[in-house]
C-alpha atoms as a PDB file:
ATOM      1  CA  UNK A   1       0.000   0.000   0.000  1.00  0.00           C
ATOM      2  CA  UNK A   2       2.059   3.290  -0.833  1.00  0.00           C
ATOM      3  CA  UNK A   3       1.343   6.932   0.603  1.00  0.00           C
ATOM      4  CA  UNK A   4       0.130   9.259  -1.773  1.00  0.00           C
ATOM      5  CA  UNK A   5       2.233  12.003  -2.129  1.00  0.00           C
ATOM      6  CA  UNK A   6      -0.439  14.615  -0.956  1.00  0.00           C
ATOM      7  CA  UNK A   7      -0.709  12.503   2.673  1.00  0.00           C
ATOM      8  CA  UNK A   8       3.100  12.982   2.822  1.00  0.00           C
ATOM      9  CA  UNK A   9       3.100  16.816   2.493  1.00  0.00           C
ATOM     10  CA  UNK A  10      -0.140  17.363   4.186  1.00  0.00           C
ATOM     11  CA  UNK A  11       1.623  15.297   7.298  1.00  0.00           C
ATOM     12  CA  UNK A  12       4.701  17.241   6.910  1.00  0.00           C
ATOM     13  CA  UNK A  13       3.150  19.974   6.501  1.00  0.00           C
ATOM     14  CA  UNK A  14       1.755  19.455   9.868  1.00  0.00           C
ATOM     15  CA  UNK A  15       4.821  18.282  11.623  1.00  0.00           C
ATOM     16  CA  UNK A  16       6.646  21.438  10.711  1.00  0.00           C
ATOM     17  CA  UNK A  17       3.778  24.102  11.482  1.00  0.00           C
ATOM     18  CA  UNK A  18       3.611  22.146  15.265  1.00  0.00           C
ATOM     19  CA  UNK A  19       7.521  22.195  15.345  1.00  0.00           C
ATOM     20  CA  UNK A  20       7.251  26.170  14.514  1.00  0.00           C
ATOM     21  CA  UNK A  21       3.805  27.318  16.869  1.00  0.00           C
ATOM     22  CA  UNK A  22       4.672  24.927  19.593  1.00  0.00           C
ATOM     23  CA  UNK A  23       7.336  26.681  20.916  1.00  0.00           C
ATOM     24  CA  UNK A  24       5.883  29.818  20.549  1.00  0.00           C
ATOM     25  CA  UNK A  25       2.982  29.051  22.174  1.00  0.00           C
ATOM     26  CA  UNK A  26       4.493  27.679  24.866  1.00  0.00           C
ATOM     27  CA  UNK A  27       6.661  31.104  26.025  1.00  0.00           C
ATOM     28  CA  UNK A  28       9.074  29.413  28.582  1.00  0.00           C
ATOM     29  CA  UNK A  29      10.079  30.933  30.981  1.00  0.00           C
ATOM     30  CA  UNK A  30      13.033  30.747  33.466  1.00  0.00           C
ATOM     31  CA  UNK A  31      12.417  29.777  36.629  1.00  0.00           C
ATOM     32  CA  UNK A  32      13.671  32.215  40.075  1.00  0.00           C
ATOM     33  CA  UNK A  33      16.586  31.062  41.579  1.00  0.00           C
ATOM     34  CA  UNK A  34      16.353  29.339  44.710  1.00  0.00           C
ATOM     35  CA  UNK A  35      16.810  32.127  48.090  1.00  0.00           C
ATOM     36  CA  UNK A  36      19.701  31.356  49.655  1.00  0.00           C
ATOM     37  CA  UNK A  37      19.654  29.196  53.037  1.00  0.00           C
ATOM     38  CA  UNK A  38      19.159  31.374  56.041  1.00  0.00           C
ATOM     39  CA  UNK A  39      22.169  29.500  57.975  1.00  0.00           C
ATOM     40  CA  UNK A  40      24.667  26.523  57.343  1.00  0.00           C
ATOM     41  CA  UNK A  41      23.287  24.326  59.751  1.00  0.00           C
ATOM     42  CA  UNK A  42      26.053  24.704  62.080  1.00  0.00           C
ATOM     43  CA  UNK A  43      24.005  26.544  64.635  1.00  0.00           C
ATOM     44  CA  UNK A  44      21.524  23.804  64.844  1.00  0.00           C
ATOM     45  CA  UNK A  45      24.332  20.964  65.114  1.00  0.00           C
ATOM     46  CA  UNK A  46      25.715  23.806  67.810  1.00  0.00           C
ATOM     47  CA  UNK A  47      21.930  23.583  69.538  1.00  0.00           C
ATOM     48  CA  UNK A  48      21.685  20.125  69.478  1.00  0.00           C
ATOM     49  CA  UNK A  49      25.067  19.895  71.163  1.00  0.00           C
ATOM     50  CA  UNK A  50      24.620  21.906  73.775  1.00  0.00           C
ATOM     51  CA  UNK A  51      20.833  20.196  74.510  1.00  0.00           C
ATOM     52  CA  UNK A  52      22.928  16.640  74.744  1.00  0.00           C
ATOM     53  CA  UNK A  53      25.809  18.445  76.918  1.00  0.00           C
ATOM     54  CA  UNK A  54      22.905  19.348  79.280  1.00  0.00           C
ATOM     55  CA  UNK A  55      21.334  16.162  79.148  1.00  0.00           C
ATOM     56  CA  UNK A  56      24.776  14.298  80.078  1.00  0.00           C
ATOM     57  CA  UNK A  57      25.148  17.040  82.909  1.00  0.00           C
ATOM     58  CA  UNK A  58      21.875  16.192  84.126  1.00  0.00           C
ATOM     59  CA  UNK A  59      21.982  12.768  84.154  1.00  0.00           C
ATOM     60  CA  UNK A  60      25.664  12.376  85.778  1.00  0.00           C
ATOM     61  CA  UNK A  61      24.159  14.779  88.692  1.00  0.00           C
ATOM     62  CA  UNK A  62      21.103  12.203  89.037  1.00  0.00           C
ATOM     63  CA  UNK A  63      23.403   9.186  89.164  1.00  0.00           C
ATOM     64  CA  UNK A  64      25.839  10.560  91.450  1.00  0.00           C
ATOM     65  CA  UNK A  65      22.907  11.972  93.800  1.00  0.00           C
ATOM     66  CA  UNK A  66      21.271   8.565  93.663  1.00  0.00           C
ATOM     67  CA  UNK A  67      24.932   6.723  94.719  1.00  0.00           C
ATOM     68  CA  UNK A  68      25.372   9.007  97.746  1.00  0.00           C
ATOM     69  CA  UNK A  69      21.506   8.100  99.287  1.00  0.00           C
ATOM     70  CA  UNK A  70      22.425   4.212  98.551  1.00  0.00           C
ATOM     71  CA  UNK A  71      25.723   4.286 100.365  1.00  0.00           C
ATOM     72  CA  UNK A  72      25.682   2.781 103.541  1.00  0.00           C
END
């Protein structure tokens, strides 16, 4: 079965114009650029240290408060 010649233009045809409005159509655009971040994340390691610090503080006080009441 062969393709008329007139199906092969009018397809072309086709192709070409959708090649050429597409892209107009379209109007990309670029997107913003990403803010920058507000810190490095070195003051929330820093705050998570100093919450564990506290923690170990806390606890050594219980334990040692807790061997003197047991000691006989």
């Amino acid at each position: 079965m062969a393709v008329s010649k007139v199906s092969f233009v009018a397809v072309f045809a086709g192709l070409v114009f959708t090649l050429v409005a597409l892209p107009a159509a379209v109007q990309a655009q670029s997107s913003a650029p990403a803010p920058a971040p507000t810190s490095d994340g070195t003051s929330i390691d820093q705050g998570i240290a100093y919450v564990l610090m506290l923690v170990a503080l806390v606890l050594t006080y219980l334990i040692h408060a807790a061997d003197l009441c047991f000691t006989f």
